[in-house]
C-alpha atoms as a PDB file:
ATOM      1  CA  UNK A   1       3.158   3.519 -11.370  1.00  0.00           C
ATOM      2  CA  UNK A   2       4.840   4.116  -8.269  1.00  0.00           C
ATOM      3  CA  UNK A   3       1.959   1.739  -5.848  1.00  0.00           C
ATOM      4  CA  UNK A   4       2.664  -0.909  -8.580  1.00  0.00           C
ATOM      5  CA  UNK A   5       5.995  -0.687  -7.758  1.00  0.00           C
ATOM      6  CA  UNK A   6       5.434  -0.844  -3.747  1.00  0.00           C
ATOM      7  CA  UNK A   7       3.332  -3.622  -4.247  1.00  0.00           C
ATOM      8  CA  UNK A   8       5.633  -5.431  -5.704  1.00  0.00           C
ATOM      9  CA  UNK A   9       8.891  -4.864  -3.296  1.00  0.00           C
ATOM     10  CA  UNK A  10       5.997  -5.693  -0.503  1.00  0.00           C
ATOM     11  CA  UNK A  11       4.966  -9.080  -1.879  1.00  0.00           C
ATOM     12  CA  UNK A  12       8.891  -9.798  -2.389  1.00  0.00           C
ATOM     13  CA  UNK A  13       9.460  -8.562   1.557  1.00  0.00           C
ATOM     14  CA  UNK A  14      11.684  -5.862   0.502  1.00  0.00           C
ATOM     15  CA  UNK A  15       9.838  -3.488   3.238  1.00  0.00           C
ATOM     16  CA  UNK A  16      12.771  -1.417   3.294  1.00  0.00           C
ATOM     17  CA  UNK A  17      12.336  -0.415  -0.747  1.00  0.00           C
ATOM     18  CA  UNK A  18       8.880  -0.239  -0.319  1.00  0.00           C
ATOM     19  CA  UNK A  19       8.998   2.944   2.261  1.00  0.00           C
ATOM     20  CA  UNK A  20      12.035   3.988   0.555  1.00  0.00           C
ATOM     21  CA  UNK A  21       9.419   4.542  -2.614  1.00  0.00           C
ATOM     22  CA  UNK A  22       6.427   6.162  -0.258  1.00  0.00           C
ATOM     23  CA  UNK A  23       9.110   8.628   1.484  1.00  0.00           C
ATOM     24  CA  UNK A  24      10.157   9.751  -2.150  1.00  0.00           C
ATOM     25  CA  UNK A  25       7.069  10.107  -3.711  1.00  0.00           C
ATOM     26  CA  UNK A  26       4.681  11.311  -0.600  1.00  0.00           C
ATOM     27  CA  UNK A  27       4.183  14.132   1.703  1.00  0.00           C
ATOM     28  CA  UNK A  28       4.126  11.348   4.318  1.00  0.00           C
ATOM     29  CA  UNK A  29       6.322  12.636   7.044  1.00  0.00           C
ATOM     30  CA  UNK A  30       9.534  11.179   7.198  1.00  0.00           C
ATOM     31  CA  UNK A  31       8.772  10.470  11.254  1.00  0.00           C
ATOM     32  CA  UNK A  32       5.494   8.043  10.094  1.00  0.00           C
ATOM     33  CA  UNK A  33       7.237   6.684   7.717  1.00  0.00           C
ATOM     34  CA  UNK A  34       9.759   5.167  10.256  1.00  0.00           C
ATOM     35  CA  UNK A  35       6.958   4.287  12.846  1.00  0.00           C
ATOM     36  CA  UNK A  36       5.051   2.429   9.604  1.00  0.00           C
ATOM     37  CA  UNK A  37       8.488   1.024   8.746  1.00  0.00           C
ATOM     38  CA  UNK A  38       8.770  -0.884  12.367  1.00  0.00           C
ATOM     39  CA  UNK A  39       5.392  -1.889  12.295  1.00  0.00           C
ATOM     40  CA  UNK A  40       5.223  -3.418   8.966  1.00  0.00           C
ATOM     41  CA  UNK A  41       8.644  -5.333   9.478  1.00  0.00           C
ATOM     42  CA  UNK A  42       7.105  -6.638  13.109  1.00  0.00           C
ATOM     43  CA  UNK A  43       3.321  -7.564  11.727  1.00  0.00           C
ATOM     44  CA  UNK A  44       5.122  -9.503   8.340  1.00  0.00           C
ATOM     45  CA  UNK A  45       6.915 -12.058  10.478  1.00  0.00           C
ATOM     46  CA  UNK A  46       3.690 -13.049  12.157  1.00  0.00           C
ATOM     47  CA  UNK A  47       1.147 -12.726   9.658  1.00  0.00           C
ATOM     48  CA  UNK A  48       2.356 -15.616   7.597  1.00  0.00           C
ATOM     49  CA  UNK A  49       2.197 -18.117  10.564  1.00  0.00           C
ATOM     50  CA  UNK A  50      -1.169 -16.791  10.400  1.00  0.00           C
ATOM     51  CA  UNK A  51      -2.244 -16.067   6.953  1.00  0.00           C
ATOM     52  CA  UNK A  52       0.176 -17.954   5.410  1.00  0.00           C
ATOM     53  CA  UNK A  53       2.507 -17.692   2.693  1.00  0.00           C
ATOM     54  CA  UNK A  54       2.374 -14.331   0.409  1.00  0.00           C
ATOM     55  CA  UNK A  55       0.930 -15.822  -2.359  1.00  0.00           C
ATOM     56  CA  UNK A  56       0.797 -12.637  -4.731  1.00  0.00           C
ATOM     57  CA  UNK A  57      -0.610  -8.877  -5.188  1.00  0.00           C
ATOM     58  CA  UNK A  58      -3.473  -7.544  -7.230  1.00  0.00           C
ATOM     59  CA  UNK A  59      -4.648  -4.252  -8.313  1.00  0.00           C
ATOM     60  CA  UNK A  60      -8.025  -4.115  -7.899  1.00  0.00           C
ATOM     61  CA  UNK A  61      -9.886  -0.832  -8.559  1.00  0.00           C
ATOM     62  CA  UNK A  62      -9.538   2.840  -8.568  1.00  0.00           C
ATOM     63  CA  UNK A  63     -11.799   5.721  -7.690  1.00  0.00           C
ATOM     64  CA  UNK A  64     -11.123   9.559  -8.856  1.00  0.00           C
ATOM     65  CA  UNK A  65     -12.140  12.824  -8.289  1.00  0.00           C
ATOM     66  CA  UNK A  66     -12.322  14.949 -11.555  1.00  0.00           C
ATOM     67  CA  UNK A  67      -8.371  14.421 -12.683  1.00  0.00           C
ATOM     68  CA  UNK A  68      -6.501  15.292  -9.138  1.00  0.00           C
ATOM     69  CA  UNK A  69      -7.844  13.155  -6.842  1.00  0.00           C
ATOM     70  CA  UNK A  70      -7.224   9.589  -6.967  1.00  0.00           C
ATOM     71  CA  UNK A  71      -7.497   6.488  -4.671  1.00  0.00           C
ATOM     72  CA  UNK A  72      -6.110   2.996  -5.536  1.00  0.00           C
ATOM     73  CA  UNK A  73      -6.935  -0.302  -4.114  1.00  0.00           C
ATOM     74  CA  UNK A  74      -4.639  -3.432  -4.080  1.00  0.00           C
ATOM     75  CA  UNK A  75      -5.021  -7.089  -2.530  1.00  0.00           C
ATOM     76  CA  UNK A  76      -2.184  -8.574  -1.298  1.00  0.00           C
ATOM     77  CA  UNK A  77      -2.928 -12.354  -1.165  1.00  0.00           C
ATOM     78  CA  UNK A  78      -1.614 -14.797   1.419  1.00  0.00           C
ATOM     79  CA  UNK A  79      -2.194 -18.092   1.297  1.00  0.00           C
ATOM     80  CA  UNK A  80      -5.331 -18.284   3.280  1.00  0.00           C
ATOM     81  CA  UNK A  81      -6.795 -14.781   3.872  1.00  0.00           C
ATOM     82  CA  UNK A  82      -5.523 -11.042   2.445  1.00  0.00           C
ATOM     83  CA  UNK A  83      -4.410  -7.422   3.136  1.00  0.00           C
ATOM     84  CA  UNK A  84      -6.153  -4.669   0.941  1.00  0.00           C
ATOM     85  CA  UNK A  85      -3.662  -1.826   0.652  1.00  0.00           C
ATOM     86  CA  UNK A  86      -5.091   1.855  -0.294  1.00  0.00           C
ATOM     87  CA  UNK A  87      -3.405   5.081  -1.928  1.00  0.00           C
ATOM     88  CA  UNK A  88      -4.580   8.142  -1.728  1.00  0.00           C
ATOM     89  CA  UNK A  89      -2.669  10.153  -4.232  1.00  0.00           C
ATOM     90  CA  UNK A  90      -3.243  14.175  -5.634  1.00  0.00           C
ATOM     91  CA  UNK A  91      -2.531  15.967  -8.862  1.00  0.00           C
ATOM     92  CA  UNK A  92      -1.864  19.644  -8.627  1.00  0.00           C
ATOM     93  CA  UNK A  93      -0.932  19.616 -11.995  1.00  0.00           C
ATOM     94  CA  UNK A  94       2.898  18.698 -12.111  1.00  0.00           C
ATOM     95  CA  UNK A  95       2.554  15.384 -11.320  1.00  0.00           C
ATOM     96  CA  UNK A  96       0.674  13.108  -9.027  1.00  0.00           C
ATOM     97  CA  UNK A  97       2.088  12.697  -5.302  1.00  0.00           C
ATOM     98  CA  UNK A  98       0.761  10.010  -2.679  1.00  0.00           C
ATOM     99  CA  UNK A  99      -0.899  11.633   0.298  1.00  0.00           C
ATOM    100  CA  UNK A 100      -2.474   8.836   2.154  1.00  0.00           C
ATOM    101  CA  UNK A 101      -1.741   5.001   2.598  1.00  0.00           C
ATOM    102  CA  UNK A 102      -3.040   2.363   4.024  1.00  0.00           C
ATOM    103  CA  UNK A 103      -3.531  -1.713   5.125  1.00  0.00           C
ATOM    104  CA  UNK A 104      -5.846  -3.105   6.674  1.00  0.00           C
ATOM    105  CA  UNK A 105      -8.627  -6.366   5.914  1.00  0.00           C
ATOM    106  CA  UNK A 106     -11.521  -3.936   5.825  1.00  0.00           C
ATOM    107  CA  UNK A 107     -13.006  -4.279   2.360  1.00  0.00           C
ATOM    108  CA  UNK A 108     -15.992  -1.853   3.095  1.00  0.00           C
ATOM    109  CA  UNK A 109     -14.735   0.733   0.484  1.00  0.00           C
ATOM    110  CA  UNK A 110     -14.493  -2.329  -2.262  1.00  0.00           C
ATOM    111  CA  UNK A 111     -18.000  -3.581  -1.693  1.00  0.00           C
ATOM    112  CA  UNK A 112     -20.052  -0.689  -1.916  1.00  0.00           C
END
């Protein structure tokens, strides 16, 4: 799975590969792609100073609509606190294509 494999470039700070994947498996345009790029590369040298250390990455649940509508949830872990990561991804019935991400620490969706 393609957010497995973003997951896991993320958690081994290869940012680069990580967009690289979204931008050739989304309709994410290529222009907030590069904006998401910067910001990601600027947050992940601060956020450990924070957080601390990336410790690992978990998938953690996924909701669905019928069979073409699908949303994934992932953890990253630091050391002392976490991202959750979400995918929004669409089946129109030759394959399934990411059409939303996201990171934040909001776990609203995951509680309820």
């Amino acid at each position: 799975m393609v957010c497995d494999h973003f997951m896991q470039d993320f958690r081994e700070s290869k940012y680069s590969e990580a967009i690289d994947l979204l931008r050739a498996n989304s309709v994410i345009e290529s222009p907030k792609l590069d904006t998401l790029q910067a910001k990601i590369s600027q947050q992940m040298e601060i956020l450990p100073t924070i957080y601390g250390s990336m410790v690992s990455w978990e998938f953690i649940t996924k909701h669905y609509i019928k069979d073409f509508i699908s949303k994934r949830f992932y953890i990253l872990k630091f050391k002392n606190y976490y991202l959750k990561f979400d995918f929004t991804l669409y089946n129109s019935g030759s394959g399934w294509t990411i059409t939303g991400f996201t990171y934040n620490d909001n776990l609203i969706e995951l509680l309820y």
